[in-house]
Protein backbone atom coordinates (compact mmCIF):
# COMPACT_ATOMS: atom_id res chain seq x y z
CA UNK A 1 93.76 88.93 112.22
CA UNK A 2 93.68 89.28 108.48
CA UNK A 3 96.24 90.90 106.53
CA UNK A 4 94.19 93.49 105.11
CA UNK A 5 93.13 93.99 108.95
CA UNK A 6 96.54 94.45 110.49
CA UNK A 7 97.64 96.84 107.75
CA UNK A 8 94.70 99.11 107.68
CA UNK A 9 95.86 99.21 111.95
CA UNK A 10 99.43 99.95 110.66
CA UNK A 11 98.38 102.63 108.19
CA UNK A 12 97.10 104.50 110.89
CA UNK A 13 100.66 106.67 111.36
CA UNK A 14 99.29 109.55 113.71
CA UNK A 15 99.01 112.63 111.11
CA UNK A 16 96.30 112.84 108.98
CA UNK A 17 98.47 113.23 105.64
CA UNK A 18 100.25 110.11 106.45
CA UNK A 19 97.12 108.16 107.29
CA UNK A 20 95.31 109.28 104.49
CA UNK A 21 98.04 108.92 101.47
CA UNK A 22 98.30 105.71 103.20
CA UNK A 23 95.20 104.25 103.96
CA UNK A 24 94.30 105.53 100.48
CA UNK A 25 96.76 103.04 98.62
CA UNK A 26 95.81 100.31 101.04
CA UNK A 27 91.66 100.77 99.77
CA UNK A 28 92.28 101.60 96.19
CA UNK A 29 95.38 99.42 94.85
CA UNK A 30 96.47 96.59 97.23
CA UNK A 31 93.66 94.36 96.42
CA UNK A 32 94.84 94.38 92.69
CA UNK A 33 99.14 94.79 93.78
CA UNK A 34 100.89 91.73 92.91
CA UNK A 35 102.92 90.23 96.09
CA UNK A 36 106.25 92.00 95.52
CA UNK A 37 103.93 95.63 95.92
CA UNK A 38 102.30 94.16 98.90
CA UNK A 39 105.25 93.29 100.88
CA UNK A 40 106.59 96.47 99.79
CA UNK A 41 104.04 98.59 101.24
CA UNK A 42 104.47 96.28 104.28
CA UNK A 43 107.65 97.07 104.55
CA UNK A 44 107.20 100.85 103.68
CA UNK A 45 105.17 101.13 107.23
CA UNK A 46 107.90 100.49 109.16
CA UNK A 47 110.14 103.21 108.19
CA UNK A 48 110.31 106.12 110.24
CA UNK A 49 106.79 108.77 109.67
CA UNK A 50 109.37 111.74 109.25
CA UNK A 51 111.05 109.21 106.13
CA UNK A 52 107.62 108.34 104.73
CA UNK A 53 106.38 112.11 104.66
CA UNK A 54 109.41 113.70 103.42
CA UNK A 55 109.78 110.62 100.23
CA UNK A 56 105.89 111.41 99.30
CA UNK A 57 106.37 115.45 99.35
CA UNK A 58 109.45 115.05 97.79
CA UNK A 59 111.57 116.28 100.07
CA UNK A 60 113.98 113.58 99.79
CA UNK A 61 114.63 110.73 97.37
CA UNK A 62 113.05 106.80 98.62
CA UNK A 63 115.25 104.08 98.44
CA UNK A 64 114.88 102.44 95.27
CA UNK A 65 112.62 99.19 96.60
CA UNK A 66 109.86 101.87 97.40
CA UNK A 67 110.58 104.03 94.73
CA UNK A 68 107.82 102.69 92.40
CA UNK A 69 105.14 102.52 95.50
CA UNK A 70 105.82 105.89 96.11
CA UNK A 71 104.96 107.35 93.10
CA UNK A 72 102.24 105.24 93.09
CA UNK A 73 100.60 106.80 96.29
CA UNK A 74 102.03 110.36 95.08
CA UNK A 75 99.66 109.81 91.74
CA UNK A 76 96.68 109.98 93.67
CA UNK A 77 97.40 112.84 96.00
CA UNK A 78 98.77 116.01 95.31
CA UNK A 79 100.54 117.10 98.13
């Protein structure tokens, strides 16, 4: 399986937000992320859905590793 392949499986969290904010990043920026983004998203999906959500709405602060990825997805969706 390709790695593009397995994450666009991973990305799919279960809520539509998620999956969407998500799968979103995954289609529009990986392709042009340099490694340290990629294995930072890869490493975003497999933190808990309830951490994930409340980092992107702002409901709590992200580590500082995903910090920057964050945003990133945040930019593109106003939530």
């Amino acid at each position: 399986m390709s790695e593009l392949a397995r994450l666009r499986w991973r990305v799919r969290r279960g809520t539509r937000e998620l999956d969407r904010m998500l799968g979103h990043w995954l289609e529009v920026r990986h392709a042009q992320a340099d490694a340290a983004r990629r294995a930072d998203f890869d490493a975003l999906l497999d933190c808990a859905d309830p951490d994930i959500w409340d980092w992107l709405v702002g409901q709590a602060e992200p580590p500082p590793r995903f910090k920057p990825l964050i945003d990133e997805i945040r930019a593109d969706h106003s939530v």
